[in-house]
PDB file of N, CA and C in Angstrom:
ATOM      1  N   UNK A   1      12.643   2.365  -6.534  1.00  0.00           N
ATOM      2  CA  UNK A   1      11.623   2.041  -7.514  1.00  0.00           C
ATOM      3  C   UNK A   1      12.047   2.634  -8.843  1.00  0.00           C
ATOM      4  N   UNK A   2      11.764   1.813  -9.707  1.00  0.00           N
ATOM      5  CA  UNK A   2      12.538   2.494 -11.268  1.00  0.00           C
ATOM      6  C   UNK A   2      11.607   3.345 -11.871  1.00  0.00           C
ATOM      7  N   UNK A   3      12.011   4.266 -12.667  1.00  0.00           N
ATOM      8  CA  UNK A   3      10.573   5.025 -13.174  1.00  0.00           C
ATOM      9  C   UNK A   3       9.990   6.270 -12.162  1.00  0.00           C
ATOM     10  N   UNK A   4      11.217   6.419 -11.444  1.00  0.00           N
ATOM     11  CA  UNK A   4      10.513   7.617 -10.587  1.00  0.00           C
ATOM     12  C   UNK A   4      10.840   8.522 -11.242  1.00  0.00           C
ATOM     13  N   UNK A   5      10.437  10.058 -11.331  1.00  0.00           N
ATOM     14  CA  UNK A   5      10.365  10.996 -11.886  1.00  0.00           C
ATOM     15  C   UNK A   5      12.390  11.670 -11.222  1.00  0.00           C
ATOM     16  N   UNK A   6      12.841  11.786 -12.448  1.00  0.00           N
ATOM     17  CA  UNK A   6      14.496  12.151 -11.618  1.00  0.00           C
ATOM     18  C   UNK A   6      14.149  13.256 -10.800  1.00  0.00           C
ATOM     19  N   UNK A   7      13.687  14.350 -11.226  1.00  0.00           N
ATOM     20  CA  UNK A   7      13.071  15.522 -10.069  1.00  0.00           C
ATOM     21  C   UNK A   7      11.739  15.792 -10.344  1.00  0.00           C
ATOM     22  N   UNK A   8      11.312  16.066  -9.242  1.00  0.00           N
ATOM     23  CA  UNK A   8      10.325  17.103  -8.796  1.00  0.00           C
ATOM     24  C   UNK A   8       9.971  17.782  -7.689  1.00  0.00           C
ATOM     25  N   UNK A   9       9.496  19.131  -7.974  1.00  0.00           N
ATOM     26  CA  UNK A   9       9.679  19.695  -6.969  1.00  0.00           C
ATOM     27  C   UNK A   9       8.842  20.224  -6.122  1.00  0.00           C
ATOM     28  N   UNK A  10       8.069  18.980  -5.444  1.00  0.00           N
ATOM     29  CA  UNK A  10       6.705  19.164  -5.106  1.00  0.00           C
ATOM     30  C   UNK A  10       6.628  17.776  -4.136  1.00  0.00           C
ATOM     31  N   UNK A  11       5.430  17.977  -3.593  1.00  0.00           N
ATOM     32  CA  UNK A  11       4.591  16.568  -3.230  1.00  0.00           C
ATOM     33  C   UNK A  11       4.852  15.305  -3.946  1.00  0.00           C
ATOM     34  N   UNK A  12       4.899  14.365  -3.964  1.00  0.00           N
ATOM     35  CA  UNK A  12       4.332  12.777  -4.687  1.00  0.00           C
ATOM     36  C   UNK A  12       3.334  12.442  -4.002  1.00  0.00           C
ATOM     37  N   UNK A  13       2.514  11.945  -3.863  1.00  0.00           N
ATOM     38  CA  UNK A  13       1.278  10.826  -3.909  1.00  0.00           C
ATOM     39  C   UNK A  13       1.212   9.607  -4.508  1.00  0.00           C
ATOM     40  N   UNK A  14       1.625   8.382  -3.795  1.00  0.00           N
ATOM     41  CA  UNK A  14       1.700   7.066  -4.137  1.00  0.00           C
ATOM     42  C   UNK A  14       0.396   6.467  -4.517  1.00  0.00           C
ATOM     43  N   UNK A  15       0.256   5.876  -5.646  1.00  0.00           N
ATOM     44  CA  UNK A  15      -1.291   5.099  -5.423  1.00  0.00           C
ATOM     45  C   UNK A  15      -0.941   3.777  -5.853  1.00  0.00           C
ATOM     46  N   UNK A  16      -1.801   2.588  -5.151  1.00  0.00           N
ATOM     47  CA  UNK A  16      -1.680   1.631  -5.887  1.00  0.00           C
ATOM     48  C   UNK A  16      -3.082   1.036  -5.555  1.00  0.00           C
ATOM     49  N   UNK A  17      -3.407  -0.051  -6.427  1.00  0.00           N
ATOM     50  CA  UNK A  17      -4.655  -0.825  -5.730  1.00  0.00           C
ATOM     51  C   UNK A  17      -4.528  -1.982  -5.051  1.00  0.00           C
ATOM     52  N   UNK A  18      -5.198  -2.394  -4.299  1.00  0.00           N
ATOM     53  CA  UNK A  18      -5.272  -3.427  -2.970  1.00  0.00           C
ATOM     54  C   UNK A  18      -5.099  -4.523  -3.930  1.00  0.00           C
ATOM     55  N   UNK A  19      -5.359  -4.901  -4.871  1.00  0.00           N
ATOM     56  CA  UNK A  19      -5.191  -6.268  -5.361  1.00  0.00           C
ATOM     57  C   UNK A  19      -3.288  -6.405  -5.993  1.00  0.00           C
ATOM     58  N   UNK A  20      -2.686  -5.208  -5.624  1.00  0.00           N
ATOM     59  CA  UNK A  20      -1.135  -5.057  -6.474  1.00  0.00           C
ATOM     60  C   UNK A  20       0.036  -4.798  -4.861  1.00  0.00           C
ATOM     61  N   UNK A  21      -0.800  -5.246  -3.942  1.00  0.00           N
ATOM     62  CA  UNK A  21       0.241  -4.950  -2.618  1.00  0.00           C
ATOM     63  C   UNK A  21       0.091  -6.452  -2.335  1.00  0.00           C
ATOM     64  N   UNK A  22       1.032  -6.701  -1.742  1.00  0.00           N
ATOM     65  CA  UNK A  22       1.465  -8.024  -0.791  1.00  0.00           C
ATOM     66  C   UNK A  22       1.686  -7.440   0.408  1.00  0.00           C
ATOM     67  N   UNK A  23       1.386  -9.127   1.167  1.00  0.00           N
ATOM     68  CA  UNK A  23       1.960  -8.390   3.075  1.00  0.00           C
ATOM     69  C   UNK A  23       2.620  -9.220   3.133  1.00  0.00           C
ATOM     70  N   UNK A  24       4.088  -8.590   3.687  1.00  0.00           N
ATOM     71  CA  UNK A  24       5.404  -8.530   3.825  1.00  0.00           C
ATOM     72  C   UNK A  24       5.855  -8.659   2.516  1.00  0.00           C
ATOM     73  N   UNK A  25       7.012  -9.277   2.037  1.00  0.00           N
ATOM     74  CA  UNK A  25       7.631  -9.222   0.900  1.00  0.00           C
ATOM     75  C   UNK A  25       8.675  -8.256   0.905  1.00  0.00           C
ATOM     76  N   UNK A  26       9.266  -7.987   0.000  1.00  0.00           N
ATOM     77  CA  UNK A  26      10.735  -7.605  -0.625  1.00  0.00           C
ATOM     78  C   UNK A  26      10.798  -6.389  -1.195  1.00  0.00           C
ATOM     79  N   UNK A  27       9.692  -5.966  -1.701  1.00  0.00           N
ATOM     80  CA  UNK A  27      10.073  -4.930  -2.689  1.00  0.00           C
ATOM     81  C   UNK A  27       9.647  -3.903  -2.301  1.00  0.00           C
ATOM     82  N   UNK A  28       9.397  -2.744  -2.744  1.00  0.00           N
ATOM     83  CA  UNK A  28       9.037  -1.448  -1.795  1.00  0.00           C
ATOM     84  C   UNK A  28       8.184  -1.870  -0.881  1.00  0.00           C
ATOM     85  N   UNK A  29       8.496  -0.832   0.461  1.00  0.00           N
ATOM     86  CA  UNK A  29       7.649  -1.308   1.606  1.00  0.00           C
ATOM     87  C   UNK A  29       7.054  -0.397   2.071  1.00  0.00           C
ATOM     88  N   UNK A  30       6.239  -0.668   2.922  1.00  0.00           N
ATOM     89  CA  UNK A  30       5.719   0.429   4.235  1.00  0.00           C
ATOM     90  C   UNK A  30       5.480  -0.853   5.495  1.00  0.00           C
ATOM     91  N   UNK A  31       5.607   0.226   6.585  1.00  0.00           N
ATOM     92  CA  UNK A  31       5.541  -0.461   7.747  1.00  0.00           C
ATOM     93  C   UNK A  31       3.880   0.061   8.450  1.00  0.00           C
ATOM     94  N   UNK A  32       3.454  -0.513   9.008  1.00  0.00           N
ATOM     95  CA  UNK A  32       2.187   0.327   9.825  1.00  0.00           C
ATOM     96  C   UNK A  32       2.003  -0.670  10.543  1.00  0.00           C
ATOM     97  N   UNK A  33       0.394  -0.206  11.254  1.00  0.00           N
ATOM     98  CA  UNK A  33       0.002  -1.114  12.262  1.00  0.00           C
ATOM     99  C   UNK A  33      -1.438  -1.633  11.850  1.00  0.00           C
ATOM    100  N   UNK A  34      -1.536  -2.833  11.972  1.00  0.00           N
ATOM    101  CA  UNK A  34      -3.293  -3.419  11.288  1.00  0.00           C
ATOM    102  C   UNK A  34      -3.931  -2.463  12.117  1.00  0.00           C
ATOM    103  N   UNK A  35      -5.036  -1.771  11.310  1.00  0.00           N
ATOM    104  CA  UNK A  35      -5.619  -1.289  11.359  1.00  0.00           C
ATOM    105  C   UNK A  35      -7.460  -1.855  11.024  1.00  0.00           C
ATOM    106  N   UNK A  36      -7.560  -2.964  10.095  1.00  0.00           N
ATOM    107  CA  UNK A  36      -8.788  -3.681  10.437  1.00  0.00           C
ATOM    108  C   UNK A  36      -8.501  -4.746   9.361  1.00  0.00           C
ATOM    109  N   UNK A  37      -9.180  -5.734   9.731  1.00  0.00           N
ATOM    110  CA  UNK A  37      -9.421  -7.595   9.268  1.00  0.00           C
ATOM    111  C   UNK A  37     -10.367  -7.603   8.299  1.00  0.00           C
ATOM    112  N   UNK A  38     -10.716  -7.770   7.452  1.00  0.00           N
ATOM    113  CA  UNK A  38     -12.239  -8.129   7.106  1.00  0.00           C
ATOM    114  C   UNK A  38     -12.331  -9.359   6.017  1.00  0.00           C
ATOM    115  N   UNK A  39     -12.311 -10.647   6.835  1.00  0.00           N
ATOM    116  CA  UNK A  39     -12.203 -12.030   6.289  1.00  0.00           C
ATOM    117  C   UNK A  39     -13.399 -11.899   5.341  1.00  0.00           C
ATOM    118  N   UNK A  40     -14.028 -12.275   4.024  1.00  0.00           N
ATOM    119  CA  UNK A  40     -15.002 -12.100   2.937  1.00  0.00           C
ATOM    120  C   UNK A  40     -15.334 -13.320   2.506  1.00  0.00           C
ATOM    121  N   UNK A  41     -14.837 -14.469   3.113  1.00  0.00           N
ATOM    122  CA  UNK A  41     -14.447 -16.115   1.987  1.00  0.00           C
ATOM    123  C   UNK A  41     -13.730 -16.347   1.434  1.00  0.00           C
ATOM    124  N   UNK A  42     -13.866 -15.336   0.410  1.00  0.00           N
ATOM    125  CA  UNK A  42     -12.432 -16.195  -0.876  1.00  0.00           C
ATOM    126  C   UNK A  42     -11.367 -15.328  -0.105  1.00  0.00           C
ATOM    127  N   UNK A  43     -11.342 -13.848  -0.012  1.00  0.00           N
ATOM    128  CA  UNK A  43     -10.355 -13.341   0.746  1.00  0.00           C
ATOM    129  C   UNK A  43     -10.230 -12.457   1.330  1.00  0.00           C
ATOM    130  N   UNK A  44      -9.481 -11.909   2.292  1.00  0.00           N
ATOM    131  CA  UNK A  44      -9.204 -10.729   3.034  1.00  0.00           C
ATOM    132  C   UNK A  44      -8.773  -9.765   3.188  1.00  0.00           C
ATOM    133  N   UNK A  45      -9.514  -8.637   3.486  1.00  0.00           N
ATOM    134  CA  UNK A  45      -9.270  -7.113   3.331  1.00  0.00           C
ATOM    135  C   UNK A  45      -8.347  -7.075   4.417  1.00  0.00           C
ATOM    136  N   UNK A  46      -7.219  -6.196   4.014  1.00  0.00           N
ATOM    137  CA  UNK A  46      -6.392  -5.882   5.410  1.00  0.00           C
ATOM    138  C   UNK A  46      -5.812  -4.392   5.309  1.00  0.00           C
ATOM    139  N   UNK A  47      -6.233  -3.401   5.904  1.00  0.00           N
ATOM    140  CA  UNK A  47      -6.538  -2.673   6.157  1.00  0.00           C
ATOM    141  C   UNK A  47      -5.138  -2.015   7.389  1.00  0.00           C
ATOM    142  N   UNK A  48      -4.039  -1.402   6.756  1.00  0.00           N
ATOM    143  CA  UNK A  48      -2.721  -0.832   7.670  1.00  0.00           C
ATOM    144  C   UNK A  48      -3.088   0.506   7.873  1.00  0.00           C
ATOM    145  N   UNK A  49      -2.770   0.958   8.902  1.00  0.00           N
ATOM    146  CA  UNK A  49      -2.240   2.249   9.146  1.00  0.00           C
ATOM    147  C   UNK A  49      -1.380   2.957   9.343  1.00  0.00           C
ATOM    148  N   UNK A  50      -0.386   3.469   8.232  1.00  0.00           N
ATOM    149  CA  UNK A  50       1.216   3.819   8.099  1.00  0.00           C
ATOM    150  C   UNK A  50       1.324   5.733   8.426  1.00  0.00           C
ATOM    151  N   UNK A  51       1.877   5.878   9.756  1.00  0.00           N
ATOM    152  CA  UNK A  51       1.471   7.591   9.771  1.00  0.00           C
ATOM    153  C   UNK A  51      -0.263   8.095   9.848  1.00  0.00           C
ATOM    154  N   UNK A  52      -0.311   9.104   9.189  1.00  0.00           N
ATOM    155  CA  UNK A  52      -1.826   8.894   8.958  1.00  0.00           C
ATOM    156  C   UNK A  52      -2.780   8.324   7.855  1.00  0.00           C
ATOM    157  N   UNK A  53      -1.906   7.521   7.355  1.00  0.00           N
ATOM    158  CA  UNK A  53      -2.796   7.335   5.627  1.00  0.00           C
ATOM    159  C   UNK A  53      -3.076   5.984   5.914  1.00  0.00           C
ATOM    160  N   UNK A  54      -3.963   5.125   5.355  1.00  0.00           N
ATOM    161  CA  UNK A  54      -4.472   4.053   5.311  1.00  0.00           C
ATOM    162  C   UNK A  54      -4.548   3.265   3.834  1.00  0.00           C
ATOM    163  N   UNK A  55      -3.486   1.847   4.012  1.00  0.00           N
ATOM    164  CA  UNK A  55      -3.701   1.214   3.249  1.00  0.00           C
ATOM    165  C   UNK A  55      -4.294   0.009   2.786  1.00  0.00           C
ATOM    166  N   UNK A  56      -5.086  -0.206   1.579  1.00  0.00           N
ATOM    167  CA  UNK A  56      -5.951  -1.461   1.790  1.00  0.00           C
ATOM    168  C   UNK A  56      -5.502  -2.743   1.238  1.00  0.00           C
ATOM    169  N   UNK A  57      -5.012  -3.483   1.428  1.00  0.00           N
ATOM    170  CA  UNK A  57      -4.771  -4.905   0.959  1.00  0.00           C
ATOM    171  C   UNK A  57      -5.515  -6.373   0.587  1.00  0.00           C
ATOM    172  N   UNK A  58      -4.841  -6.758  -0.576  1.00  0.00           N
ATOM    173  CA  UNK A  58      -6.025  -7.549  -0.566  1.00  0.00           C
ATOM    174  C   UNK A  58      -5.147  -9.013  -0.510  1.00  0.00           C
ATOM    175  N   UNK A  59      -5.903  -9.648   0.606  1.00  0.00           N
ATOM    176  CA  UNK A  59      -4.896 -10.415   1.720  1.00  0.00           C
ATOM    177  C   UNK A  59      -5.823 -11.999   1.535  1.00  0.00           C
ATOM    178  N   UNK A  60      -4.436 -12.934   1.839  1.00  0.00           N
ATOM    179  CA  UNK A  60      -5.067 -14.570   1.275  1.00  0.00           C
ATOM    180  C   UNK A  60      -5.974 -14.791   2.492  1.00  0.00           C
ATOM    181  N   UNK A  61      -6.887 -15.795   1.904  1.00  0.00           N
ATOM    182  CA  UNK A  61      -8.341 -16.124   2.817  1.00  0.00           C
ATOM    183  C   UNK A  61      -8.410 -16.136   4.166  1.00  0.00           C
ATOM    184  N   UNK A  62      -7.176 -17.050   4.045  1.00  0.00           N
ATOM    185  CA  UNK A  62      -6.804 -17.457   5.539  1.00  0.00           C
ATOM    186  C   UNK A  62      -6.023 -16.419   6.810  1.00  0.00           C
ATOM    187  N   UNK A  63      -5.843 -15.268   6.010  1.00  0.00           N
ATOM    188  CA  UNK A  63      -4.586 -14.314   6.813  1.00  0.00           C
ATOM    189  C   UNK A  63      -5.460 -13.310   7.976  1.00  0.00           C
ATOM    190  N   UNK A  64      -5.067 -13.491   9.296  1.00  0.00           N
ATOM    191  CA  UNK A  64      -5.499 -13.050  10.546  1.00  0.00           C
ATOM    192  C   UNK A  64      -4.741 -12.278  10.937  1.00  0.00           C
ATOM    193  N   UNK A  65      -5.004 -11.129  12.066  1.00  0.00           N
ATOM    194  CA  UNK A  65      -3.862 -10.740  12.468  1.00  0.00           C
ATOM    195  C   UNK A  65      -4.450  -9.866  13.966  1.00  0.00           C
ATOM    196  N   UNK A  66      -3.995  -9.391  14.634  1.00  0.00           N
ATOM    197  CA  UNK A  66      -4.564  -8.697  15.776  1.00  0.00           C
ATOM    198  C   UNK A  66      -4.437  -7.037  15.425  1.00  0.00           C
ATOM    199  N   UNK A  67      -5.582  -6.542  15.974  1.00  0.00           N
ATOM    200  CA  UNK A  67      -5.377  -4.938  15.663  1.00  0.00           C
ATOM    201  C   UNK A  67      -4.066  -4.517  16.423  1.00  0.00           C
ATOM    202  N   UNK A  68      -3.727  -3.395  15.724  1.00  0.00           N
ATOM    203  CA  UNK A  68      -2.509  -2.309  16.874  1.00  0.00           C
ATOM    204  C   UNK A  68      -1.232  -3.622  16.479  1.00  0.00           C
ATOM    205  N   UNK A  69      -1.182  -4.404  15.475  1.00  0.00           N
ATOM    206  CA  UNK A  69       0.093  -5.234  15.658  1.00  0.00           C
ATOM    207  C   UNK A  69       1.061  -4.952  14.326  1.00  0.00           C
ATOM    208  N   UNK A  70       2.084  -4.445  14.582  1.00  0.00           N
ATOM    209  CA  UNK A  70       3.303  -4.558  13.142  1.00  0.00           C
ATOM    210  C   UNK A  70       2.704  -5.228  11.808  1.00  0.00           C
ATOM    211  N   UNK A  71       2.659  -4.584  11.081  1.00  0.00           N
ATOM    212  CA  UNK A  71       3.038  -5.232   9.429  1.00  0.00           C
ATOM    213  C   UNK A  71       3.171  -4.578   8.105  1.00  0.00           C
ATOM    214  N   UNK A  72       3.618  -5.386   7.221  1.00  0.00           N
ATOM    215  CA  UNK A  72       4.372  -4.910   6.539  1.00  0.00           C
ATOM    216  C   UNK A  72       4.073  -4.665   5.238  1.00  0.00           C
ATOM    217  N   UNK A  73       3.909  -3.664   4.066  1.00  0.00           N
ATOM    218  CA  UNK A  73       3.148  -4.146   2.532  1.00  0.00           C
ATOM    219  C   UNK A  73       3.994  -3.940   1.792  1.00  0.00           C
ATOM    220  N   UNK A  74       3.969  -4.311   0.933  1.00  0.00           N
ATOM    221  CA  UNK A  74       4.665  -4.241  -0.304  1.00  0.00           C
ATOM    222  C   UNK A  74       4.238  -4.261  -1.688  1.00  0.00           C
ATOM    223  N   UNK A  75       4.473  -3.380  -2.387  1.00  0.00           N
ATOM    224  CA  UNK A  75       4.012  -2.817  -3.737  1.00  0.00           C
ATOM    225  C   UNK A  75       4.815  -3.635  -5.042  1.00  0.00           C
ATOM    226  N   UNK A  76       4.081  -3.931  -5.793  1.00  0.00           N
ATOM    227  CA  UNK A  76       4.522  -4.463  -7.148  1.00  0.00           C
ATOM    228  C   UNK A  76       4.778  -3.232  -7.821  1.00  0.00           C
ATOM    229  N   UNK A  77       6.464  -3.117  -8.268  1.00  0.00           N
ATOM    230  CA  UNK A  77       7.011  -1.614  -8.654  1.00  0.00           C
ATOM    231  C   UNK A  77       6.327  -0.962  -9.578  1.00  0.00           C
ATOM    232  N   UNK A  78       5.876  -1.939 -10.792  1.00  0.00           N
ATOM    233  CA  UNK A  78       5.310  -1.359 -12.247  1.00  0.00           C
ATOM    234  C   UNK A  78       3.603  -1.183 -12.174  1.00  0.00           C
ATOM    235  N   UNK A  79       2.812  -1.850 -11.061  1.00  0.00           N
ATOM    236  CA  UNK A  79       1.590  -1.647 -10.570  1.00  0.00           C
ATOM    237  C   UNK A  79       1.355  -0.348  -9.683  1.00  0.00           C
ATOM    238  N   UNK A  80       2.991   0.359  -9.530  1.00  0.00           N
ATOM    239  CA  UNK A  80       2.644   1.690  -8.615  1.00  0.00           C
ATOM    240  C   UNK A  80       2.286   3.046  -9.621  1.00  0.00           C
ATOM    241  N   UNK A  81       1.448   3.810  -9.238  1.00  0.00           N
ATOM    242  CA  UNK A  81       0.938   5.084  -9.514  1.00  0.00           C
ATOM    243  C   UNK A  81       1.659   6.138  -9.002  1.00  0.00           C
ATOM    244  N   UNK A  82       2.289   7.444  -9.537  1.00  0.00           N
ATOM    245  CA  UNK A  82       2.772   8.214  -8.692  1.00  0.00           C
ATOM    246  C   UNK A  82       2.196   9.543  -9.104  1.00  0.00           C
ATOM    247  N   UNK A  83       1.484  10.491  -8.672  1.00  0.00           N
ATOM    248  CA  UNK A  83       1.027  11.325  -8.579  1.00  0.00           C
ATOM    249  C   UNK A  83       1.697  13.138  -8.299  1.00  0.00           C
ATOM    250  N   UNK A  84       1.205  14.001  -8.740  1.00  0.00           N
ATOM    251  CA  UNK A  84       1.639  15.027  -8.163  1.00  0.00           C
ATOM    252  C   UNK A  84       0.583  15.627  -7.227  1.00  0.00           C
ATOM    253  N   UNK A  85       1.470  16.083  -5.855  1.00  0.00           N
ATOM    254  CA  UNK A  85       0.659  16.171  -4.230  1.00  0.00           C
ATOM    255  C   UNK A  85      -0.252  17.292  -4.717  1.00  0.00           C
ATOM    256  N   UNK A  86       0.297  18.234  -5.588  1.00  0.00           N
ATOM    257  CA  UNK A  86      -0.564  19.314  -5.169  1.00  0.00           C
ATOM    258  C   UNK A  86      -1.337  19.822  -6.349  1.00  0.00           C
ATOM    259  N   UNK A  87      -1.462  19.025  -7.787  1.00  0.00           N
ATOM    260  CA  UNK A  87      -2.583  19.487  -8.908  1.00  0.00           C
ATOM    261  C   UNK A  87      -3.294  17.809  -8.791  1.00  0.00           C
ATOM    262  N   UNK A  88      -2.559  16.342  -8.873  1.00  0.00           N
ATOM    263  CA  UNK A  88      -3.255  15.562  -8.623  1.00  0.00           C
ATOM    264  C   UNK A  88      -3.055  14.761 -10.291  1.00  0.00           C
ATOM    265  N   UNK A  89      -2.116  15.155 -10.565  1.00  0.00           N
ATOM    266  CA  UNK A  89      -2.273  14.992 -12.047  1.00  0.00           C
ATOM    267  C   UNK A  89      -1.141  13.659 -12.324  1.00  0.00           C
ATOM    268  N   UNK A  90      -1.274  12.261 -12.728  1.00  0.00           N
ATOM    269  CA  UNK A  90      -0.747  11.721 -12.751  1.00  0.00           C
ATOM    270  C   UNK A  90       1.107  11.912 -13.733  1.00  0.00           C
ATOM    271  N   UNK A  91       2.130  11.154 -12.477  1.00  0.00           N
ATOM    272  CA  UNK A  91       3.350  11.079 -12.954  1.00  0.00           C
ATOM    273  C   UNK A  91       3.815   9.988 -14.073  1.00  0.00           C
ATOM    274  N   UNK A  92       3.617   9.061 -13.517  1.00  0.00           N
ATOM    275  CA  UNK A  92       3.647   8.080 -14.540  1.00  0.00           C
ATOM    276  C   UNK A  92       2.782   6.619 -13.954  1.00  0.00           C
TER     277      UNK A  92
END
């Protein structure tokens, strides 16, 4: 990811918002396991569980998936937030 901090010597904390992740795709990833569905109409919350952290996605109308099953997100690089773990104080 471009724009990462060259050092630090601490924690990071990734943030991004559910409307700036895709599922599957190319560009930075995480892997987890669906963790919950929540079809709305226009579109769908999808809800991973990578390790212990939980990420929320905001997923096309139609997209289903079974709990406990593989998938994949992916972050739009310049829509990512990076944080420091342990004051909380944004990186860039």
């Amino acid at each position: 990811v471009t724009g990462l901090p060259s050092r630090h010597g601490g924690r990071i904390t990734l943030g991004v918002r559910p409307e700036d992740c895709t599922v599957g795709g190319t560009n930075p990833q995480v892997t987890g396991n669906v963790y919950g569905v929540e079809p709305t109409g226009d579109l769908t919350y999808l809800t991973v569980k990578a390790g212990d952290k939980l990420i929320e996605v905001k997923a096309r109308r139609d997209y289903r998936a079974e709990l406990n099953t593989p998938e994949t997100v992916s972050f739009d690089p310049p829509r990512i937030y990076l944080f420091d773990g342990d004051t909380g104080l944004r990186l860039r």
